[in-house]
C-alpha atoms as a PDB file:
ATOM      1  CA  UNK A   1     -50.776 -76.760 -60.183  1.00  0.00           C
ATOM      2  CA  UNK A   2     -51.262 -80.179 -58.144  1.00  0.00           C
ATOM      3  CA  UNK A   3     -48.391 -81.361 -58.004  1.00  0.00           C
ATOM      4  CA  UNK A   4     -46.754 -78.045 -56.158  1.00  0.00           C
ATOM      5  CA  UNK A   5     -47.404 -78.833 -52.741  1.00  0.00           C
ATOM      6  CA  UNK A   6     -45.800 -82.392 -53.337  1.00  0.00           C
ATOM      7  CA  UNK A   7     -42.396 -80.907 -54.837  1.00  0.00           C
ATOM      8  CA  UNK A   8     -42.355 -78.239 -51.810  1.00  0.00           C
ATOM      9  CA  UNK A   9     -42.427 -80.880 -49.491  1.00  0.00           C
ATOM     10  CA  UNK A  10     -39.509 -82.846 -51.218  1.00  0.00           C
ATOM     11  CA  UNK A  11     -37.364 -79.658 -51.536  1.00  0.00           C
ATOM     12  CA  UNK A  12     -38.292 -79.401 -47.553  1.00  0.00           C
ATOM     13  CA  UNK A  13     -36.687 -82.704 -46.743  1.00  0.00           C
ATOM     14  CA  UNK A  14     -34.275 -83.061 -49.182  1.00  0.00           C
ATOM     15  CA  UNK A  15     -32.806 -79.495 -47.408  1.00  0.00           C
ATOM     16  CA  UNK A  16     -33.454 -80.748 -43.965  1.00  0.00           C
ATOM     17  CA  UNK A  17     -31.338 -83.950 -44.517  1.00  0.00           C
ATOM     18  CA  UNK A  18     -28.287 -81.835 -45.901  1.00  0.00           C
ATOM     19  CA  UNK A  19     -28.537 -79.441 -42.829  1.00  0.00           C
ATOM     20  CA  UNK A  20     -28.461 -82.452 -40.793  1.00  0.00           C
ATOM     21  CA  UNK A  21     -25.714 -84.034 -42.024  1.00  0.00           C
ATOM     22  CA  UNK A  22     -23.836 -80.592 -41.596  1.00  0.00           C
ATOM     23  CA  UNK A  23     -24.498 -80.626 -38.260  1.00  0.00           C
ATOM     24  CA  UNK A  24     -23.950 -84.540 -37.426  1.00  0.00           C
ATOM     25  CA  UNK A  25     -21.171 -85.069 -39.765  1.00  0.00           C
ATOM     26  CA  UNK A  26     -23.175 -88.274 -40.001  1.00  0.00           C
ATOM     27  CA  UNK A  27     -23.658 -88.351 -44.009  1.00  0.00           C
ATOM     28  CA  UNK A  28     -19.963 -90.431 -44.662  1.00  0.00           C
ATOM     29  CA  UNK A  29     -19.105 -93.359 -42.810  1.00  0.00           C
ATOM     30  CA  UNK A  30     -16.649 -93.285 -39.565  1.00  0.00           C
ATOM     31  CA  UNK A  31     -13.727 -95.460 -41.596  1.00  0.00           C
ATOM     32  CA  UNK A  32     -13.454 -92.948 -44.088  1.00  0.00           C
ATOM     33  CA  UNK A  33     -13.785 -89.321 -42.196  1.00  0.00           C
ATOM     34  CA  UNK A  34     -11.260 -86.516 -44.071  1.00  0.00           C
ATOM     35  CA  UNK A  35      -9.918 -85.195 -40.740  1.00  0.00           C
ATOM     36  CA  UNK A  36     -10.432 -81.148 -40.228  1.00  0.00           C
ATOM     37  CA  UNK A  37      -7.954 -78.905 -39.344  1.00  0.00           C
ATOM     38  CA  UNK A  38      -8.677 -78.986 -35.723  1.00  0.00           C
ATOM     39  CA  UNK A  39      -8.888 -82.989 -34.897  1.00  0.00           C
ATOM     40  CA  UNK A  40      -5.701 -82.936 -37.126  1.00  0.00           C
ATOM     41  CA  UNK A  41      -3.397 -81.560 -34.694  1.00  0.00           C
ATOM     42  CA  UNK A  42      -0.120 -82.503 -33.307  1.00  0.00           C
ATOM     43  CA  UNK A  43       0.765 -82.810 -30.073  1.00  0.00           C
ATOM     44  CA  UNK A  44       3.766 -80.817 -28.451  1.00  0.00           C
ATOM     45  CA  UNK A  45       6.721 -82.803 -27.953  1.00  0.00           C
ATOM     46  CA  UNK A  46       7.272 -84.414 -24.164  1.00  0.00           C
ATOM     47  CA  UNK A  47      10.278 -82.921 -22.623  1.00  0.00           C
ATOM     48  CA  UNK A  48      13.941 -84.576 -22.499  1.00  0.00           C
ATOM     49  CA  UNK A  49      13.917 -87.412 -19.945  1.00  0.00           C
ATOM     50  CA  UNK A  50      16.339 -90.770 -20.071  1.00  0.00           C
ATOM     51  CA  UNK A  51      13.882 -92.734 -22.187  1.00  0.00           C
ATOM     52  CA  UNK A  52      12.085 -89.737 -23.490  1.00  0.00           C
ATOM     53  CA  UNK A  53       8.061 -89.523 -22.999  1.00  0.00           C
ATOM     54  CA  UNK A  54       4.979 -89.160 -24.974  1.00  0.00           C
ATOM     55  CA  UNK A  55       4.250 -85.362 -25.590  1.00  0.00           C
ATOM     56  CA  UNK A  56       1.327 -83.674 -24.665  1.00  0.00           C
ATOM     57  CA  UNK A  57      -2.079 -83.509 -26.145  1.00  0.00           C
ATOM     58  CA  UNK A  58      -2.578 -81.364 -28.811  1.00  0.00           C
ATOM     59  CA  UNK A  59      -5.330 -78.689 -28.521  1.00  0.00           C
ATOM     60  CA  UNK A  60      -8.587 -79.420 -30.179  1.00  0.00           C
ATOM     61  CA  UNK A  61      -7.872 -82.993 -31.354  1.00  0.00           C
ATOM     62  CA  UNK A  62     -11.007 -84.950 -29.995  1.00  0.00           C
ATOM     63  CA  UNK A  63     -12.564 -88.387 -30.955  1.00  0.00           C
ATOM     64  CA  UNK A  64     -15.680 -88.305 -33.757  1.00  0.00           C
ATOM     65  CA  UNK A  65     -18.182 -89.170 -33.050  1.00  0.00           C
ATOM     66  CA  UNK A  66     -19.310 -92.599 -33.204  1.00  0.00           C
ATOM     67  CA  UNK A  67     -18.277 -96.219 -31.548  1.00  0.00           C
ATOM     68  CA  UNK A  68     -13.981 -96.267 -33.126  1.00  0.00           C
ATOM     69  CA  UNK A  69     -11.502 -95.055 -30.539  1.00  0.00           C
ATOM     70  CA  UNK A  70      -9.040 -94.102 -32.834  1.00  0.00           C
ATOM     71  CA  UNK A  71      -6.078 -93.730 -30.287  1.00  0.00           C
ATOM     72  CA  UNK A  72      -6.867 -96.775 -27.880  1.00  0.00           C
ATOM     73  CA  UNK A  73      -7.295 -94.701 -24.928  1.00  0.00           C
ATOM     74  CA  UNK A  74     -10.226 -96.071 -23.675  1.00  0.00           C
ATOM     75  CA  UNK A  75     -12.166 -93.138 -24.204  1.00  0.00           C
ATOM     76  CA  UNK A  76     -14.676 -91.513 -26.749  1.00  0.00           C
ATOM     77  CA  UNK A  77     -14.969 -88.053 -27.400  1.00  0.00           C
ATOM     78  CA  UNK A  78     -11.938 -87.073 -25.591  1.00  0.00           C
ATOM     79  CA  UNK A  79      -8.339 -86.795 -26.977  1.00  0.00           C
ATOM     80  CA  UNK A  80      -7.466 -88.432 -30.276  1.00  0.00           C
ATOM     81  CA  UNK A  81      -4.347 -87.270 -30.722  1.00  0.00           C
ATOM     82  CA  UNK A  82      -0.744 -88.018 -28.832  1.00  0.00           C
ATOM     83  CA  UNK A  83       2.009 -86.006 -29.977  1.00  0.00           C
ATOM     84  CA  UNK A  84       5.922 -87.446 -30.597  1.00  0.00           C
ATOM     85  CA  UNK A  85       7.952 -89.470 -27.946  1.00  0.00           C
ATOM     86  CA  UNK A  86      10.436 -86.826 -26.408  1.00  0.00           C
ATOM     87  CA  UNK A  87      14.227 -86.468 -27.260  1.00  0.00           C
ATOM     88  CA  UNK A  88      16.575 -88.786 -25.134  1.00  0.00           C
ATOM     89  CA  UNK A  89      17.452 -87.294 -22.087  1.00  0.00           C
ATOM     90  CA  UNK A  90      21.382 -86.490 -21.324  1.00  0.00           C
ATOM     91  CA  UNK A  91      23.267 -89.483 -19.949  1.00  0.00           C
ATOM     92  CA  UNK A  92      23.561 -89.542 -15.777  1.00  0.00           C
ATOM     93  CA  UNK A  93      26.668 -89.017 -13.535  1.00  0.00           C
ATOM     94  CA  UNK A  94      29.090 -91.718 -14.219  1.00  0.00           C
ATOM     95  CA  UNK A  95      28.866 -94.111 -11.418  1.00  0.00           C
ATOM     96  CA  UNK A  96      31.557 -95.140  -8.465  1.00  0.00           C
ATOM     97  CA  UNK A  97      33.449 -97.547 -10.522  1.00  0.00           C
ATOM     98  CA  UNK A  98      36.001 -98.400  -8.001  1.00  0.00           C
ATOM     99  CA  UNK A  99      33.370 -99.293  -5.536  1.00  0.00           C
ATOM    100  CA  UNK A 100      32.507-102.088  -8.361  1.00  0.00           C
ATOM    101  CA  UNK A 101      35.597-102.974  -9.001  1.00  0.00           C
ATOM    102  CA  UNK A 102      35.478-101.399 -12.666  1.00  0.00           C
ATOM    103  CA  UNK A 103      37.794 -99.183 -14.152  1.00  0.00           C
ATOM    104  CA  UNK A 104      37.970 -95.532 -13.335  1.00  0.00           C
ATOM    105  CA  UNK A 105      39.011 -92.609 -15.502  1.00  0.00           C
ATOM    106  CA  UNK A 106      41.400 -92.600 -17.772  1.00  0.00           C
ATOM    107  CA  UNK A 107      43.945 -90.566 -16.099  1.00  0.00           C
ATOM    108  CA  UNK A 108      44.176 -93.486 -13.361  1.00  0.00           C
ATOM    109  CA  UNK A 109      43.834 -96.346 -15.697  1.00  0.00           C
ATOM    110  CA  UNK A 110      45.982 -94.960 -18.007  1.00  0.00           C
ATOM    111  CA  UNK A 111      49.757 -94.470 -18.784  1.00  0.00           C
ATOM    112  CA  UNK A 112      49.960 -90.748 -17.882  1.00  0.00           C
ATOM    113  CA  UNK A 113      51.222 -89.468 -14.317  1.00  0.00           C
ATOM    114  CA  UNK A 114      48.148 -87.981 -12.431  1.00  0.00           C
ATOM    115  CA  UNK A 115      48.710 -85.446  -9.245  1.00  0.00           C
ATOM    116  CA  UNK A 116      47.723 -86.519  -5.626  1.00  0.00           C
ATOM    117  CA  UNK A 117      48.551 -83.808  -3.622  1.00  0.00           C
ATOM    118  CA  UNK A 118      51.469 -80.980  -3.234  1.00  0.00           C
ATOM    119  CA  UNK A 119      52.488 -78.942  -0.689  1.00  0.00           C
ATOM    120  CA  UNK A 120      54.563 -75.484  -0.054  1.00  0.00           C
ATOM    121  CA  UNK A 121      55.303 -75.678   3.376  1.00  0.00           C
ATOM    122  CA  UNK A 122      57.784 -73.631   5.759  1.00  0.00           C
ATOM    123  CA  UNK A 123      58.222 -75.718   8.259  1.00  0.00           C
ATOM    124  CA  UNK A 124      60.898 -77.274  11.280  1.00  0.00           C
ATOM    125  CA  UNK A 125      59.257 -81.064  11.539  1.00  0.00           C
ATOM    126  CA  UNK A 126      55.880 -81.849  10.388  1.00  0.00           C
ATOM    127  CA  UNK A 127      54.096 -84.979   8.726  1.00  0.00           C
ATOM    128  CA  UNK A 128      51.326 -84.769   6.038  1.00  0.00           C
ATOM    129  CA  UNK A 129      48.996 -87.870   5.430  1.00  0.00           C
ATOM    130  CA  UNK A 130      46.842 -88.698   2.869  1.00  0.00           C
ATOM    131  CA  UNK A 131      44.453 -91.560   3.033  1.00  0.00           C
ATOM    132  CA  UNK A 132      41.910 -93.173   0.574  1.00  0.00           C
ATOM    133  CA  UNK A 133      38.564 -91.248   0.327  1.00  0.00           C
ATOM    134  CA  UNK A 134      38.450 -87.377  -0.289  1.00  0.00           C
ATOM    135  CA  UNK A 135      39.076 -86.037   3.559  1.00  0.00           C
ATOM    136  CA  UNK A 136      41.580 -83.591   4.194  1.00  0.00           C
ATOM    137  CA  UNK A 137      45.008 -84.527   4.657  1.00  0.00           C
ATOM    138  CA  UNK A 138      45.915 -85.318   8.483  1.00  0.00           C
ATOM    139  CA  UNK A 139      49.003 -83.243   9.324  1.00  0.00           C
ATOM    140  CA  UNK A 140      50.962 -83.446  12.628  1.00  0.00           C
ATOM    141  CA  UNK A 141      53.564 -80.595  13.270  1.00  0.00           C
ATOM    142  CA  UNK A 142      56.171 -80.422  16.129  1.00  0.00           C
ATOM    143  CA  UNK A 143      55.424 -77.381  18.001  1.00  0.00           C
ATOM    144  CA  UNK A 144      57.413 -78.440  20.981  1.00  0.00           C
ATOM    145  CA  UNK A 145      60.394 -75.785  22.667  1.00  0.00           C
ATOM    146  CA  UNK A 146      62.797 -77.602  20.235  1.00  0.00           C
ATOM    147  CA  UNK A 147      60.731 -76.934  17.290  1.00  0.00           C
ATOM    148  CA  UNK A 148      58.641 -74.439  17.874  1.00  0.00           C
ATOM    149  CA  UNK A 149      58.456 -71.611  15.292  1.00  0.00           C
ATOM    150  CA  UNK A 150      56.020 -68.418  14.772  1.00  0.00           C
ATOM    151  CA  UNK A 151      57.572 -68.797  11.102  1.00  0.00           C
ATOM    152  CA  UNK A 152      55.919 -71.956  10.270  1.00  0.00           C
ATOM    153  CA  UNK A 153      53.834 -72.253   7.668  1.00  0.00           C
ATOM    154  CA  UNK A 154      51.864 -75.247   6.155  1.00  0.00           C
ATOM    155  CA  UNK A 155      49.766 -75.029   2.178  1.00  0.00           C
ATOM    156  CA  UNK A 156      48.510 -78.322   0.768  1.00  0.00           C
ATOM    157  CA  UNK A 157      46.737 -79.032  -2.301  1.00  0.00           C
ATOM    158  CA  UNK A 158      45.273 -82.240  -2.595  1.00  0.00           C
ATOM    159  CA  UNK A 159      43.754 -83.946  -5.734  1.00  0.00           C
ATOM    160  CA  UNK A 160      41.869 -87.144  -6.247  1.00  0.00           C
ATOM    161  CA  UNK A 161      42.792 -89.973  -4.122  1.00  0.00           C
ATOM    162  CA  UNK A 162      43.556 -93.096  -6.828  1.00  0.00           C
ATOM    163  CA  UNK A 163      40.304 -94.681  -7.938  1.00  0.00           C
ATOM    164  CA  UNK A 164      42.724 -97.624  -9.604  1.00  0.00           C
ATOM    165  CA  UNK A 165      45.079 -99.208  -7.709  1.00  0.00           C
ATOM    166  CA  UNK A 166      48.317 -97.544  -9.104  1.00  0.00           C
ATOM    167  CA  UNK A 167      51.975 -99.378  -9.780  1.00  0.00           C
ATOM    168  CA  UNK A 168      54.082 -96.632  -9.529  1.00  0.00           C
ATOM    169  CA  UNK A 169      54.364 -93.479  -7.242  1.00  0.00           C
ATOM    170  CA  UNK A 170      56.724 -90.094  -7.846  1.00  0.00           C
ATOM    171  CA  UNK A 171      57.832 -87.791  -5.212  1.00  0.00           C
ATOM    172  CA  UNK A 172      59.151 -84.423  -6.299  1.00  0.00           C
ATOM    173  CA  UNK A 173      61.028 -82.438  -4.358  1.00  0.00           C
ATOM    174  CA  UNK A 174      62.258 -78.974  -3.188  1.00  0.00           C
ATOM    175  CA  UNK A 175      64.227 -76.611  -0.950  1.00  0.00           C
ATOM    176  CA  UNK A 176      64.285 -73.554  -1.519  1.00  0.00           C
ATOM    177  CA  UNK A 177      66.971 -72.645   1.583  1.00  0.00           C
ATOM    178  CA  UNK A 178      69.412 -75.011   2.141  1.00  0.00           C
ATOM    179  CA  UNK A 179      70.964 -78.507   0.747  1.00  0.00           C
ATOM    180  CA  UNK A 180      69.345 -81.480   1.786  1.00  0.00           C
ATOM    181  CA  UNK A 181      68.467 -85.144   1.723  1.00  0.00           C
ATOM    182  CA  UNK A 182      65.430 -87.288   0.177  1.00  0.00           C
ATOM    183  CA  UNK A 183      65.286 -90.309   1.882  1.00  0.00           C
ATOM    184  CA  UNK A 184      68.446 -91.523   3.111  1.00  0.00           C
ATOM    185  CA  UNK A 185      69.929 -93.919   6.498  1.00  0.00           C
ATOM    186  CA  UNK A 186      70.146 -93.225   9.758  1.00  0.00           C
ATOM    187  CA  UNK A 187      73.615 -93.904   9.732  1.00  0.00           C
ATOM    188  CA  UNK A 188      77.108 -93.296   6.898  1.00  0.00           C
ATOM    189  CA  UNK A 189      76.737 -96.379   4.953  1.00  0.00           C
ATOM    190  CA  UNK A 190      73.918 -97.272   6.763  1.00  0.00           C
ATOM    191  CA  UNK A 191      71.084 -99.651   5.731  1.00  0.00           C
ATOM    192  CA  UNK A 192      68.253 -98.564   8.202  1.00  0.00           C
ATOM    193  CA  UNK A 193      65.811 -95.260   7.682  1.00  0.00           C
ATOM    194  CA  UNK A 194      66.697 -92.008   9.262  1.00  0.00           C
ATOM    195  CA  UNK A 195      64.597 -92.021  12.302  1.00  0.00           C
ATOM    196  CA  UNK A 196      61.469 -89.897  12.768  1.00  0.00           C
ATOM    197  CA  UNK A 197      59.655 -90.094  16.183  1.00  0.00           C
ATOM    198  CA  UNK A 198      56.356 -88.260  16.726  1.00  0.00           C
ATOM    199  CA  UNK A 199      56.021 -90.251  20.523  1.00  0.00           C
ATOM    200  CA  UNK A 200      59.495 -88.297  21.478  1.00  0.00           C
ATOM    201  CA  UNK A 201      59.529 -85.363  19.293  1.00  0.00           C
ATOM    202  CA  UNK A 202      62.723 -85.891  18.115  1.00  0.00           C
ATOM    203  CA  UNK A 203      64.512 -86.493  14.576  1.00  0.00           C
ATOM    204  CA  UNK A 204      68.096 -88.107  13.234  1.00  0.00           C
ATOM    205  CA  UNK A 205      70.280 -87.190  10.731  1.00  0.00           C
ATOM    206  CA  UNK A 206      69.851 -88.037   7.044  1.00  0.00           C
ATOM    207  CA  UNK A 207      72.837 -89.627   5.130  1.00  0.00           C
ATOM    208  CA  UNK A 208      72.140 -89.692   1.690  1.00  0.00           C
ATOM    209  CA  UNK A 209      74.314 -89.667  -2.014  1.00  0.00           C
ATOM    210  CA  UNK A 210      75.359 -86.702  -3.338  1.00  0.00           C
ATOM    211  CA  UNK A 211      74.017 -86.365  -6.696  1.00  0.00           C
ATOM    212  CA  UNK A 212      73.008 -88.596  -9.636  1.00  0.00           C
ATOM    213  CA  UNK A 213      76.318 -88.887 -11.338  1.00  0.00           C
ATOM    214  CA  UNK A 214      77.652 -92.181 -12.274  1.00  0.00           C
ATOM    215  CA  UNK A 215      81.045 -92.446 -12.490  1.00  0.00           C
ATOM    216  CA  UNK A 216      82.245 -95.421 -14.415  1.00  0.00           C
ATOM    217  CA  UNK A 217      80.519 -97.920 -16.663  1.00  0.00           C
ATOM    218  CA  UNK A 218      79.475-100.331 -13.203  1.00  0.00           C
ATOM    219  CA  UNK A 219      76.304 -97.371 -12.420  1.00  0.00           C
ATOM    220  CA  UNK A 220      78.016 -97.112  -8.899  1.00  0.00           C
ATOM    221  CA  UNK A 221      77.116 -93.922  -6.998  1.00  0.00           C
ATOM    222  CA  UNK A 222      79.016 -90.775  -6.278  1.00  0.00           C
ATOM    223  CA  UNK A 223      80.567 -90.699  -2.464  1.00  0.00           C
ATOM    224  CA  UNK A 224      77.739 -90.278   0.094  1.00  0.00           C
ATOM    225  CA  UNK A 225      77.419 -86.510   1.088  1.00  0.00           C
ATOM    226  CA  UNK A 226      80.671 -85.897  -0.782  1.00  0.00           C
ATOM    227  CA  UNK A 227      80.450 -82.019  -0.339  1.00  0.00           C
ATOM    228  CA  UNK A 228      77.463 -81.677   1.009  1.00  0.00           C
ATOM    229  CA  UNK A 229      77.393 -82.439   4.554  1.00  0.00           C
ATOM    230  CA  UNK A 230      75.091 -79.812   5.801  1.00  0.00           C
ATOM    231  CA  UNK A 231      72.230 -82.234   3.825  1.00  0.00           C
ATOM    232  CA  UNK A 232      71.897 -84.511   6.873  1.00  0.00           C
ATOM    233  CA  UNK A 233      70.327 -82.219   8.693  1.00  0.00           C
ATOM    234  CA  UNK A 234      67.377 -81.218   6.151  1.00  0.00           C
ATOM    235  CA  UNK A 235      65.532 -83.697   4.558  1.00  0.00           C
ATOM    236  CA  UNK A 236      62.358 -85.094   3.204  1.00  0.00           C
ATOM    237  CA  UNK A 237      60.652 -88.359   2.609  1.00  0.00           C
ATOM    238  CA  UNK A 238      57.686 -90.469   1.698  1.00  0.00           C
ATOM    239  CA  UNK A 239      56.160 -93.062   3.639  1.00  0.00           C
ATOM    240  CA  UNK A 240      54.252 -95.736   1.814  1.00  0.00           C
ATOM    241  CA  UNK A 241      51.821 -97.978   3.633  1.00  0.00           C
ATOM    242  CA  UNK A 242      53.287 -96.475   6.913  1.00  0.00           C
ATOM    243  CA  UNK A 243      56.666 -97.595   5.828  1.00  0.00           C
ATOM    244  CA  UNK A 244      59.694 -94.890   5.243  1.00  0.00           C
ATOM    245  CA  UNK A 245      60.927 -95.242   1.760  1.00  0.00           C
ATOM    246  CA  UNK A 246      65.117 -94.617   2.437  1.00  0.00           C
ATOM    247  CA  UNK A 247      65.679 -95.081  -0.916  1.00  0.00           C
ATOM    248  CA  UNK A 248      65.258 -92.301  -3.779  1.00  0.00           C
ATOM    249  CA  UNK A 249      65.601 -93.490  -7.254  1.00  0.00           C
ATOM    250  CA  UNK A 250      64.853 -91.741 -10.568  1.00  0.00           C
ATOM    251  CA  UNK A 251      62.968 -93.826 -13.687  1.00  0.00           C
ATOM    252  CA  UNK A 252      66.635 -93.415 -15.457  1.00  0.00           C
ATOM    253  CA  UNK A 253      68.492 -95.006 -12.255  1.00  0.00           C
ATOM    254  CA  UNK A 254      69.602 -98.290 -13.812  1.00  0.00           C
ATOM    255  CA  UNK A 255      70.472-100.000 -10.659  1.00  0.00           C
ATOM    256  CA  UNK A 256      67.744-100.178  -8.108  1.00  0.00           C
ATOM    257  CA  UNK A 257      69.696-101.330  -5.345  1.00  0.00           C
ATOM    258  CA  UNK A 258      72.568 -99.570  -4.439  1.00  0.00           C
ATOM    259  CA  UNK A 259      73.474-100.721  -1.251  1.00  0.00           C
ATOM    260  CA  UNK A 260      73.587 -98.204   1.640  1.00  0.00           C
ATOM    261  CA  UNK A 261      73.037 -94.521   1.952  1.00  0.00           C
ATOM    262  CA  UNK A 262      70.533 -94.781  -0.633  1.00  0.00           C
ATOM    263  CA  UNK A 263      68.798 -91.474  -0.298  1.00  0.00           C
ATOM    264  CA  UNK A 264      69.500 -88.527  -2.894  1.00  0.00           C
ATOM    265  CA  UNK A 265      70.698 -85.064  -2.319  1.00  0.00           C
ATOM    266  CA  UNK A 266      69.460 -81.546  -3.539  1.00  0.00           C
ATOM    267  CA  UNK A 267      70.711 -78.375  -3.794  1.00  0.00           C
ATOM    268  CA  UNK A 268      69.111 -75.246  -3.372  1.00  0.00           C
ATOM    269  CA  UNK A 269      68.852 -73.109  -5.830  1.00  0.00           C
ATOM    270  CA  UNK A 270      70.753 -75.734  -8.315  1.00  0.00           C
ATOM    271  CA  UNK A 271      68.371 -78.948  -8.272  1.00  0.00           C
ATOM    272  CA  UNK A 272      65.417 -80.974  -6.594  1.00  0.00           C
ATOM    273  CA  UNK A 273      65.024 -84.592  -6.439  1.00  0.00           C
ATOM    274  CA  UNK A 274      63.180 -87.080  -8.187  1.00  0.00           C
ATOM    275  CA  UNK A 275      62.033 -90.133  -6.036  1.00  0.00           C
ATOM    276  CA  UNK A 276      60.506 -93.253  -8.190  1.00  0.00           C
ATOM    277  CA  UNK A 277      58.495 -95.803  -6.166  1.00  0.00           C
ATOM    278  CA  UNK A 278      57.276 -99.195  -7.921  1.00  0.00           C
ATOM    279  CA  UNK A 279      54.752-101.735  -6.489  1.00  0.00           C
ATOM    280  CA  UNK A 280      55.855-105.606  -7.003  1.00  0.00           C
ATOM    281  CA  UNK A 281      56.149-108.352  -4.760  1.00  0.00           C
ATOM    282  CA  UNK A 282      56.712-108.281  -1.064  1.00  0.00           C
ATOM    283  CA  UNK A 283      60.671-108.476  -0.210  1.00  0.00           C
ATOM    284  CA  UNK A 284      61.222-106.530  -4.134  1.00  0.00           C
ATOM    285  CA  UNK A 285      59.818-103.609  -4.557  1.00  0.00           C
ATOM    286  CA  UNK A 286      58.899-100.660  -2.677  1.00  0.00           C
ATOM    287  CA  UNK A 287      55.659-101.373  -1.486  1.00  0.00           C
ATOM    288  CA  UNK A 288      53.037-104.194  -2.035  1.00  0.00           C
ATOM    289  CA  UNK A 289      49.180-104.704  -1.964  1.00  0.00           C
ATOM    290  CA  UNK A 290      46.596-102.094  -2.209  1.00  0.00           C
ATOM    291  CA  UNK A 291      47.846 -99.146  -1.412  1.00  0.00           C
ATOM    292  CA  UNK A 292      46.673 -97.257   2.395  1.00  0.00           C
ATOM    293  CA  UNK A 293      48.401 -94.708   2.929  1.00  0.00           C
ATOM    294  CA  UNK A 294      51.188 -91.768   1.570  1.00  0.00           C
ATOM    295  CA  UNK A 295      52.759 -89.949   4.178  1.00  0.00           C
ATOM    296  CA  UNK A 296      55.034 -87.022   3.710  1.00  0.00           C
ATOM    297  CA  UNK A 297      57.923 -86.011   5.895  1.00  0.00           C
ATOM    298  CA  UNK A 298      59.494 -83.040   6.490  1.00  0.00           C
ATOM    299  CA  UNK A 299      62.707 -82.352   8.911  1.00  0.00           C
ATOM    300  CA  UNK A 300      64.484 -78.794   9.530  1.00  0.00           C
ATOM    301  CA  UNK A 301      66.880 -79.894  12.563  1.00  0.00           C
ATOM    302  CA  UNK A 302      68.400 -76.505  12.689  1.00  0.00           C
ATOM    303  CA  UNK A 303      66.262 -73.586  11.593  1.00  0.00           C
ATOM    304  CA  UNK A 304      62.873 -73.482   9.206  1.00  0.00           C
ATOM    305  CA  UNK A 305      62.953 -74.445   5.961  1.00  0.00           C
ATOM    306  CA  UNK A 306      60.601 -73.799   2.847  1.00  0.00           C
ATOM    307  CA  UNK A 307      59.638 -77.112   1.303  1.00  0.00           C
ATOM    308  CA  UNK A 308      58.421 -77.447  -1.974  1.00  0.00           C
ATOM    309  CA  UNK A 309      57.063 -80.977  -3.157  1.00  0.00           C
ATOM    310  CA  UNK A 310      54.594 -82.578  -5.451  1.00  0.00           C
ATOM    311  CA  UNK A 311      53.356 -86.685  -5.275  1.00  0.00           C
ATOM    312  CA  UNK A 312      52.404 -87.863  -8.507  1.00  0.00           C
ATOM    313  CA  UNK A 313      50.670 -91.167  -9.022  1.00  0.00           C
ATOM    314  CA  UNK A 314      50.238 -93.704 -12.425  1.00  0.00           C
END
């Protein structure tokens, strides 16, 4: 019966040291801690950016206690958790390559004939122009007594201007009232453009070839205007770099200098025109250097006419 108070006392402490290590969690060492369901948790993931970013926090995930920060932030007790690096974030606008000098999108840099601008017009004498950059197309239209024409009516669509210099440029054309010229001289058998004068107002007649027939095995042309004389009053034309193309060639013309007259006729109702304009070396080809300006023409010496044309670009 002595020796009761001594194993009370023992029982005492040996219950007091379990409680306390409850309550501390100090009873296993700091290296070895099982985590618990709470300083376990993941943080939420960080939300799509271009290099991604460390997520959130997780809720309840907090240091133990002790001197070990477990996730280097420089602080006990607080956060000991950082939850997975967020997904890549979605790749940015692609930049202004031809302000860099780099190549631009494949329908510019590639082999395929891209659209720069079309028009449906109804019109006596007007001028479209299209310039680099993406502002509207300049048009000038002759409204003086000569010209002038409630009827008159002017619809442009304009695309992309080329972010690539292009080598090759393809005017196709329309009328959808009378027979006419693309391109063509100012004169039968003539070797100088058909004039158009904004200063003066005033316009010359159009001699062009009368179809693309080739007679013969030389590739020569059909007579100019042969049956078709009422052309050289309507007609239509591109002007490249400010200068007037007179000549209107398809891709299958074999000979790309045929002398005088060179423009081409259409026929309403029957057939258009295809003109085909190649960059090369001043003095040979239709237009060299970077490329400034495209400039559409449209003449109706007589009465309105309804223009249809398209400008494609490769």
């Amino acid at each position: 019966m002595q020796y009761y108070p001594i194993v009370v006392r023992l029982f005492y402490s040996i219950t007091l040291v379990a409680i306390s290590c409850v309550l501390l969690s100090g009873c296993n060492s700091e290296d070895s801690e099982t985590p618990t369901s709470q300083n376990n948790s993941t943080g939420t993931a960080g939300q799509s950016g271009t290099n991604g970013r460390n997520g959130t926090d997780g809720a309840d995930c907090f240091d133990a206690p002790g001197t070990t920060d477990r996730n280097s932030d420089g602080q006990l007790g607080v956060a000991d958790c950082i939850g997975p690096t967020g997904p890549q974030g979605p790749q940015g606008p692609q930049g202004m390559q031809g302000a860099m000098g780099l190549p631009g999108p494949a329908g510019d840099s590639g082999n395929t004939f891209k659209l720069l601008a079309k028009g449906q017009n109804h019109t006596r004498v007007a001028e479209h122009t299209f310039l680099p950059g993406n502002g509207a197309v300049q048009t000038w239209l002759n409204n003086t007594t000569a010209y002038n024409s409630l009827d008159q009516h002017i619809d442009i669509i304009q695309s992309a201007w080329p972010s690539v210099e292009p080598t090759e440029i393809i005017l196709v054309a329309k009328n959808h009232q009378q027979v006419f010229c693309a391109g063509g001289s100012s004169t039968n058998n003539g070797n100088t453009p058909a004039d158009f004068n904004r200063v003066a107002g005033t316009t010359s007649l159009s001699y062009c070839t009368d179809s693309r027939m080739r007679p013969g095995t030389s590739g020569e042309p059909v007579a100019v205007n042969g049956g078709h004389s009422g052309a050289r009053n309507f007609w239509i034309r591109l002007k490249i770099n400010g200068n007037a193309m007179m000549e209107c060639l398809s891709q299958t013309d074999q000979n790309r200098d045929i002398g005088t007259s060179s423009g081409m006729t259409g026929v309403s109702g029957y057939w258009g025109t295809t003109c085909h304009y190649v960059k090369g070396a001043a003095g040979a080809a239709d237009w060299y250097g970077n490329l400034t300006s495209i400039t559409v023409q449209e003449v109706s010496r007589t009465a309105v006419s309804s223009w249809e044309w398209e400008i494609y670009y490769r």
